[in-house]
PDB file of N, CA and C in Angstrom:
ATOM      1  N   UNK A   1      32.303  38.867 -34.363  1.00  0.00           N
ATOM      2  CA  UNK A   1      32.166  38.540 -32.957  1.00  0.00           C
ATOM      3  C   UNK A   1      31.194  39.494 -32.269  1.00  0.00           C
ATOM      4  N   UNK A   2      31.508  40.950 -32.855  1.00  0.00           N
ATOM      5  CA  UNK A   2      30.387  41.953 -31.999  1.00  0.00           C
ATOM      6  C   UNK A   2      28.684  41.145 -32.464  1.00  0.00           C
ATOM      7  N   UNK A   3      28.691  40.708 -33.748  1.00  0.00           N
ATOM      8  CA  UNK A   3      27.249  40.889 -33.861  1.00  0.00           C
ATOM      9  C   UNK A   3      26.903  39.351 -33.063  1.00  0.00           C
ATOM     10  N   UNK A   4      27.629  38.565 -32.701  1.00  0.00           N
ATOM     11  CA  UNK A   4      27.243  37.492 -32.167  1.00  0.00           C
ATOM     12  C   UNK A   4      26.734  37.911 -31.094  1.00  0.00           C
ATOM     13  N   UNK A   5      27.758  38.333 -29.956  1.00  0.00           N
ATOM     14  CA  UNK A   5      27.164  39.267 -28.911  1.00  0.00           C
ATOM     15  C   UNK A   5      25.865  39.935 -28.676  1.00  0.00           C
ATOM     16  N   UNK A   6      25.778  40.457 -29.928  1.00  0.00           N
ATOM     17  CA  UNK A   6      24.140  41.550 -30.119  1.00  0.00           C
ATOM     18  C   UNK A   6      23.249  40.144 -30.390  1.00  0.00           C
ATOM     19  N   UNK A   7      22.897  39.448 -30.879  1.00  0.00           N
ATOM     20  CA  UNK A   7      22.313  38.639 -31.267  1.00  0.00           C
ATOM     21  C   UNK A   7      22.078  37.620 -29.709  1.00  0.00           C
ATOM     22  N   UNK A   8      23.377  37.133 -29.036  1.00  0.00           N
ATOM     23  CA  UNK A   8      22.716  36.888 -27.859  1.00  0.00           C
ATOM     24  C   UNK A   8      22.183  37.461 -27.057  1.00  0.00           C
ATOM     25  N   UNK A   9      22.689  38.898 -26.771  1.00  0.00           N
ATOM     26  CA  UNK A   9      21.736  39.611 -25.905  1.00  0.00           C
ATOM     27  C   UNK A   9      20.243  39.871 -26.056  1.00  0.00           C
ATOM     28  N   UNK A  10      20.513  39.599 -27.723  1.00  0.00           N
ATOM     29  CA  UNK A  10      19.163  39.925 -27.746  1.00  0.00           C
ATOM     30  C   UNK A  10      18.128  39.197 -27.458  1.00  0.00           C
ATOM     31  N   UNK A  11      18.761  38.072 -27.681  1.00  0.00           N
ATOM     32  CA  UNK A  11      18.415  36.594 -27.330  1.00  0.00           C
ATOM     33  C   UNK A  11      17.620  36.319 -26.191  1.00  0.00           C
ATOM     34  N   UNK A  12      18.450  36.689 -24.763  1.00  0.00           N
ATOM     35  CA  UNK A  12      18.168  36.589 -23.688  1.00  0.00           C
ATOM     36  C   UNK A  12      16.753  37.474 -23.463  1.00  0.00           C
ATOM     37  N   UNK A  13      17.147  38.779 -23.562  1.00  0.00           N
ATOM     38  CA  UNK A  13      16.342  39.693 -23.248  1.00  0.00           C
ATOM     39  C   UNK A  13      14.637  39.192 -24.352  1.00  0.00           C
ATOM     40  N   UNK A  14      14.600  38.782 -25.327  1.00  0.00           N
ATOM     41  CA  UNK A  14      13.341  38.418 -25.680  1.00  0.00           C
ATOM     42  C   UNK A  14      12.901  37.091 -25.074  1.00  0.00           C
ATOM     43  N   UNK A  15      13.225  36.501 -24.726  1.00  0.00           N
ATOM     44  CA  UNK A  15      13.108  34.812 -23.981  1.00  0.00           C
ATOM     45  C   UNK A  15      12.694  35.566 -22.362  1.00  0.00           C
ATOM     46  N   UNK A  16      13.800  36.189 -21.765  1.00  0.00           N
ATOM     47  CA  UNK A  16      13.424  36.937 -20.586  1.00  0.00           C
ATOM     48  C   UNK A  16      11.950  37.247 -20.536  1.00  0.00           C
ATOM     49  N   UNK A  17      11.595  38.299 -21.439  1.00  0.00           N
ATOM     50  CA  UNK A  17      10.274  38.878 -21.595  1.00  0.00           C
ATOM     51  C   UNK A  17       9.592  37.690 -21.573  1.00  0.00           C
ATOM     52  N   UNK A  18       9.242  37.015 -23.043  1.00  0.00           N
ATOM     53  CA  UNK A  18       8.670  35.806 -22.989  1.00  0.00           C
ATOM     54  C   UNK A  18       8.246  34.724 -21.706  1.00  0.00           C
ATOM     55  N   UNK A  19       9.111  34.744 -21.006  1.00  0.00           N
ATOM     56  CA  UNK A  19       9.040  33.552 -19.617  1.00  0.00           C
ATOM     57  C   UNK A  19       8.494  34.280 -18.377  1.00  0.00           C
ATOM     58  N   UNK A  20       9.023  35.739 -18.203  1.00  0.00           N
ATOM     59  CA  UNK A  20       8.763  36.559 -17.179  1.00  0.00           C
ATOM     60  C   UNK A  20       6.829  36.671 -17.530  1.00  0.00           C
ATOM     61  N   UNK A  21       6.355  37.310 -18.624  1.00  0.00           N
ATOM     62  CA  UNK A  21       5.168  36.707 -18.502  1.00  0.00           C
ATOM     63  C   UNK A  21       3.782  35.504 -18.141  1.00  0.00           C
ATOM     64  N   UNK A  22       4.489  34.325 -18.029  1.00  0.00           N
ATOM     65  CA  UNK A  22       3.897  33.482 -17.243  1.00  0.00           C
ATOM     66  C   UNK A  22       2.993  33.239 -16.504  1.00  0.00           C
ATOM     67  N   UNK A  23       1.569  33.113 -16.427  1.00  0.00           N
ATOM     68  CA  UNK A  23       0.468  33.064 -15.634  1.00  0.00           C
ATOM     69  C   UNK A  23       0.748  32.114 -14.463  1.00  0.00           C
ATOM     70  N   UNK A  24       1.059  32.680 -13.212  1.00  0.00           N
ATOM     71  CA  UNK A  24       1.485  31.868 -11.890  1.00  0.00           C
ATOM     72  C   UNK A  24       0.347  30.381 -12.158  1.00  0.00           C
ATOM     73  N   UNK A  25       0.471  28.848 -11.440  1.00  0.00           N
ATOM     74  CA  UNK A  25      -0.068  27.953 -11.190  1.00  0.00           C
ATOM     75  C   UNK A  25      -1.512  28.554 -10.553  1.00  0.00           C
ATOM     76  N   UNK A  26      -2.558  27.818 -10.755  1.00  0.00           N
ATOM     77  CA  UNK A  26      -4.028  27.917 -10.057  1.00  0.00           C
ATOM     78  C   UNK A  26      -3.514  27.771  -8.894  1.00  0.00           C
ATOM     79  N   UNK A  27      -4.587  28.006  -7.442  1.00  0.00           N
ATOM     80  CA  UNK A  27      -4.418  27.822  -6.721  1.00  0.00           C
ATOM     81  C   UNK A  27      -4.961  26.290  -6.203  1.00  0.00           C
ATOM     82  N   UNK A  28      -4.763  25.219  -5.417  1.00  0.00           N
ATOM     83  CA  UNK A  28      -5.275  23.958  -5.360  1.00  0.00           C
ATOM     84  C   UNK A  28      -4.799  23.630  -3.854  1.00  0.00           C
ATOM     85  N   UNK A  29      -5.620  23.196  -3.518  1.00  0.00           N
ATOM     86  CA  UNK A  29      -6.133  22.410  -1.906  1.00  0.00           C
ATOM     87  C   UNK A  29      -5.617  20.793  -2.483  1.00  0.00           C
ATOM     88  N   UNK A  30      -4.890  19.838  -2.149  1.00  0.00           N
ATOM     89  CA  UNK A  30      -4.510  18.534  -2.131  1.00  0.00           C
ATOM     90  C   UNK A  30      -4.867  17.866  -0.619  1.00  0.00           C
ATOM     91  N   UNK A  31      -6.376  16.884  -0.537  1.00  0.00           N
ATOM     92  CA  UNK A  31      -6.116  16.365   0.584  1.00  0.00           C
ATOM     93  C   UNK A  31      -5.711  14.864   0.467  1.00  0.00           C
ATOM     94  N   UNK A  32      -5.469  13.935   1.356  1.00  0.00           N
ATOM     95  CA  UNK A  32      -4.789  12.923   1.536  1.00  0.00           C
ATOM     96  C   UNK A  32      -5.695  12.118   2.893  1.00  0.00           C
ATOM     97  N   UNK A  33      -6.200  11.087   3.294  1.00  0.00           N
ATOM     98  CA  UNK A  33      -6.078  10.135   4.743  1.00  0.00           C
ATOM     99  C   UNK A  33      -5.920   8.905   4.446  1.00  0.00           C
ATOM    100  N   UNK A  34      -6.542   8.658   5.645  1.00  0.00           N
ATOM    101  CA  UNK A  34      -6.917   7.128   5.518  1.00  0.00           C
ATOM    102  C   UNK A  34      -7.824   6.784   6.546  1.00  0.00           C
ATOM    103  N   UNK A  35      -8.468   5.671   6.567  1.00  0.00           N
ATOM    104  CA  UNK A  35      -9.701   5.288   7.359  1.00  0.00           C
ATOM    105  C   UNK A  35     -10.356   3.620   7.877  1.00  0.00           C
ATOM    106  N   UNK A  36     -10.465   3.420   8.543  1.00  0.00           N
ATOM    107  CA  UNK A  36     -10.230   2.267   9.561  1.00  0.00           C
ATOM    108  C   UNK A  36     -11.866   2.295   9.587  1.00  0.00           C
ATOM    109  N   UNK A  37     -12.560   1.558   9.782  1.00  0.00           N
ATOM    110  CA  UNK A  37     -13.896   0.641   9.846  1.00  0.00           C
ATOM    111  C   UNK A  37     -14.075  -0.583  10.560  1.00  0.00           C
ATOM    112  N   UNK A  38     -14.568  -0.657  11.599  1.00  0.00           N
ATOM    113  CA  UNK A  38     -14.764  -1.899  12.717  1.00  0.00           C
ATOM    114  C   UNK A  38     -16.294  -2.424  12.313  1.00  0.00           C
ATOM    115  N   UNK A  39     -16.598  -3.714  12.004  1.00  0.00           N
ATOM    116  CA  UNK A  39     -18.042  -4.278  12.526  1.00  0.00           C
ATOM    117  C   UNK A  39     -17.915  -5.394  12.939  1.00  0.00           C
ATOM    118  N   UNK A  40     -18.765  -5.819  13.135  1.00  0.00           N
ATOM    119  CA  UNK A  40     -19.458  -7.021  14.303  1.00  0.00           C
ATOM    120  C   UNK A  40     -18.863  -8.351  12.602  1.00  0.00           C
ATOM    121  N   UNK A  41     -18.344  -9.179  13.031  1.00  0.00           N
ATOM    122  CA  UNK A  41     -18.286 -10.093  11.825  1.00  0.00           C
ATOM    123  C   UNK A  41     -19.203 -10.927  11.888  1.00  0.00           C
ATOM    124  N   UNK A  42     -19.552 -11.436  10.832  1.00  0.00           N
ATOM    125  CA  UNK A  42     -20.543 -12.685  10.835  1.00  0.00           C
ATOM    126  C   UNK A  42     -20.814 -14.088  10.481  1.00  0.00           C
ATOM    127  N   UNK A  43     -19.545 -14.396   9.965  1.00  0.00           N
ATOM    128  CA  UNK A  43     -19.131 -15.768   9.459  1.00  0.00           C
ATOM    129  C   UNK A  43     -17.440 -15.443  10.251  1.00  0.00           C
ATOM    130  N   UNK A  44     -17.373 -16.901  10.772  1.00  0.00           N
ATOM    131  CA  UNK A  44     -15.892 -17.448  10.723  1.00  0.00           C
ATOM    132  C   UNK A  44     -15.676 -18.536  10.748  1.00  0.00           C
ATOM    133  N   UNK A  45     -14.204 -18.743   9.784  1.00  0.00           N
ATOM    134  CA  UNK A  45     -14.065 -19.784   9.460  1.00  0.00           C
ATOM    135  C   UNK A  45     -12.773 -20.317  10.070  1.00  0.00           C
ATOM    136  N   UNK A  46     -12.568 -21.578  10.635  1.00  0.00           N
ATOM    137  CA  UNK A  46     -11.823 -21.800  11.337  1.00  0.00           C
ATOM    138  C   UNK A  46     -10.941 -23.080  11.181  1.00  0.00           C
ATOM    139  N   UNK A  47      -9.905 -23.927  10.625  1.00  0.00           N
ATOM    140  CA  UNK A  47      -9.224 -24.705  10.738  1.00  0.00           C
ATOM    141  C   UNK A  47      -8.226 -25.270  11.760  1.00  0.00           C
ATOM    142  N   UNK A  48      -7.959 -26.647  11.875  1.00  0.00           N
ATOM    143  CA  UNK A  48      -6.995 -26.987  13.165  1.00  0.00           C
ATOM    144  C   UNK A  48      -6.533 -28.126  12.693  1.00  0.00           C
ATOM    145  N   UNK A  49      -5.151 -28.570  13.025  1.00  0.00           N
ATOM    146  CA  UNK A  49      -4.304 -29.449  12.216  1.00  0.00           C
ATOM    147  C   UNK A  49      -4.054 -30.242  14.184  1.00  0.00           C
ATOM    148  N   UNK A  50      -4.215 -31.530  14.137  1.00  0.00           N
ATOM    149  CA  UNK A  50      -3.835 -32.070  15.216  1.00  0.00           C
ATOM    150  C   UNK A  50      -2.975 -33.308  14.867  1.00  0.00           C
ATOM    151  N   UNK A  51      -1.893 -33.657  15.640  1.00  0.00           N
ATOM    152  CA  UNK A  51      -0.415 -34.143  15.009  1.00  0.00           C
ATOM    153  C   UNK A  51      -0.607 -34.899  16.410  1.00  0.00           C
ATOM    154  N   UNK A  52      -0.339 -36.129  16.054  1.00  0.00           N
ATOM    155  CA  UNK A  52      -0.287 -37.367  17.267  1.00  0.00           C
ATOM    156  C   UNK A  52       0.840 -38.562  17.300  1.00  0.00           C
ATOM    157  N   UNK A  53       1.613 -38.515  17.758  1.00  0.00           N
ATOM    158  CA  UNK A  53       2.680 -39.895  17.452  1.00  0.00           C
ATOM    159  C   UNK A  53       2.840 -40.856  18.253  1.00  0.00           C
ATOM    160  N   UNK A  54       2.375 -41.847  17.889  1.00  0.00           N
ATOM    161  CA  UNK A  54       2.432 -43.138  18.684  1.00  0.00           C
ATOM    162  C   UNK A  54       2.772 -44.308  17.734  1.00  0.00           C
ATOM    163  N   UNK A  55       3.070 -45.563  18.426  1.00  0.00           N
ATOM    164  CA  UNK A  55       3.665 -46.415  17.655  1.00  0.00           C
ATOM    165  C   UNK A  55       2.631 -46.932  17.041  1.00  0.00           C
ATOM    166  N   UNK A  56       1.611 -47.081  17.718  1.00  0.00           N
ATOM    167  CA  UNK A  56       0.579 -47.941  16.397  1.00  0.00           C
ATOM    168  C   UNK A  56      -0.403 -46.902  16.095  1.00  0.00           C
ATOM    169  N   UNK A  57      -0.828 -46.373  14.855  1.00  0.00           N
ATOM    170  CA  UNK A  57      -2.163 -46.087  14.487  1.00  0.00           C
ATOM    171  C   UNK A  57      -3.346 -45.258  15.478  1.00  0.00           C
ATOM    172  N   UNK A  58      -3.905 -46.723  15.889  1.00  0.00           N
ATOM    173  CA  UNK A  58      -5.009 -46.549  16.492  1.00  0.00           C
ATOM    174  C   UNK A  58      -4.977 -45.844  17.711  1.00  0.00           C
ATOM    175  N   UNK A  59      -3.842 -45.816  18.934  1.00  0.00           N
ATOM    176  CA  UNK A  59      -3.378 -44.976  19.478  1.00  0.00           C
ATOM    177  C   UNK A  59      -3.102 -43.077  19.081  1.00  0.00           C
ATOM    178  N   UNK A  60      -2.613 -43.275  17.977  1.00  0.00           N
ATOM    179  CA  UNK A  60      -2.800 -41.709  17.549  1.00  0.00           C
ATOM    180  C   UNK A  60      -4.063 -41.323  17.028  1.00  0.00           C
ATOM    181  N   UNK A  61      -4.567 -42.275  16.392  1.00  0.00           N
ATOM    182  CA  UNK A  61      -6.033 -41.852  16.089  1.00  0.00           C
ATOM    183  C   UNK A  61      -6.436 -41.237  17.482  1.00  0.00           C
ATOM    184  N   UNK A  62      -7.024 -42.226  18.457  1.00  0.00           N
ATOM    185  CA  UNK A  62      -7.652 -41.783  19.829  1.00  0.00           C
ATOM    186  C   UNK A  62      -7.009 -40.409  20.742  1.00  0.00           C
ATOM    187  N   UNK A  63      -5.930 -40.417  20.134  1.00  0.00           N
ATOM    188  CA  UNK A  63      -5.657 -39.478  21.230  1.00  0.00           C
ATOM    189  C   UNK A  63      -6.068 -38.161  19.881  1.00  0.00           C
ATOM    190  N   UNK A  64      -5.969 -38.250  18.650  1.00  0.00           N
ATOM    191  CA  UNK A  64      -6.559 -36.906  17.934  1.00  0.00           C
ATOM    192  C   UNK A  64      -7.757 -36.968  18.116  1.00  0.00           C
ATOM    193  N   UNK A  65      -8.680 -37.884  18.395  1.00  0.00           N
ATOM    194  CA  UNK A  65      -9.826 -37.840  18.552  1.00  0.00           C
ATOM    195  C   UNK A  65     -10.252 -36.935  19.696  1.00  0.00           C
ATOM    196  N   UNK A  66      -9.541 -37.023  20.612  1.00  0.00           N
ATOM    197  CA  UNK A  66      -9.808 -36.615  22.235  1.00  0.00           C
ATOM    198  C   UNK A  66      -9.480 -35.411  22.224  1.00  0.00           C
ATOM    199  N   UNK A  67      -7.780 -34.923  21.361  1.00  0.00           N
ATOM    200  CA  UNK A  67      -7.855 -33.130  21.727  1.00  0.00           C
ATOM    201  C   UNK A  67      -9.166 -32.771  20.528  1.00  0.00           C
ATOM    202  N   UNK A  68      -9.593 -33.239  19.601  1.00  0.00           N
ATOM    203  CA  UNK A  68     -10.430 -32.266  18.960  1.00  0.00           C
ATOM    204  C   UNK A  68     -11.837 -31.947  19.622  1.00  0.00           C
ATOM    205  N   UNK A  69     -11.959 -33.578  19.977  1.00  0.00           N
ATOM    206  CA  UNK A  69     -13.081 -33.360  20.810  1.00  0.00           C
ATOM    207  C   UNK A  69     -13.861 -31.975  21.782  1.00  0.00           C
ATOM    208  N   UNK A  70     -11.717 -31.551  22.653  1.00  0.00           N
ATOM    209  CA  UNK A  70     -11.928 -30.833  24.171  1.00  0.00           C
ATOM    210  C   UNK A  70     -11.718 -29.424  22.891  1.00  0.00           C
ATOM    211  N   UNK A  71     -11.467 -29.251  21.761  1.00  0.00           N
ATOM    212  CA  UNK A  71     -11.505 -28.352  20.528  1.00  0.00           C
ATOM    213  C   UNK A  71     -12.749 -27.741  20.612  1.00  0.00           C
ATOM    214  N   UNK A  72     -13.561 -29.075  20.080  1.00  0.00           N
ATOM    215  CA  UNK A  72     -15.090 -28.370  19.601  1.00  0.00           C
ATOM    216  C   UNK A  72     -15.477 -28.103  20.776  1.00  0.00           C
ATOM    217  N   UNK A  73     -15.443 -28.454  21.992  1.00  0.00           N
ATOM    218  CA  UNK A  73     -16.198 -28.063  23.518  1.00  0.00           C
ATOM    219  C   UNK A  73     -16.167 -26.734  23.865  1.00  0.00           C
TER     220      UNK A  73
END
């Protein structure tokens, strides 16, 4: 049992040494952002869904005809 004892101490104390030597981390700067950019756009593209209910047809036709019309204006 004593020499177990001696054998861990000794244990420790060479591992101690061992680790206590250690060359600290480099030193290092970490930067981080982020960044937002505005310009003038130059294409757009544009879709429109127009929904008309009337009992006959040709009635909903005319009246989609008329809001797209005041649309493109």
């Amino acid at each position: 049992m004593k020499t177990l004892a001696k054998i861990l101490t000794a244990s420790f104390c060479v591992f101690g040494i061992l680790f206590a030597d250690e060359e600290p981390e480099p030193r290092s700067i970490t930067v981080t952002g982020t960044a937002e950019v505005s310009v003038a756009p130059d294409i757009c593209y544009m879709s429109f869904i127009v929904e008309s209910e009337s009992r006959k047809a040709q009635e909903a036709y005319a009246e989609n005809v008329q809001i797209m019309n005041a649309i493109n204006q």
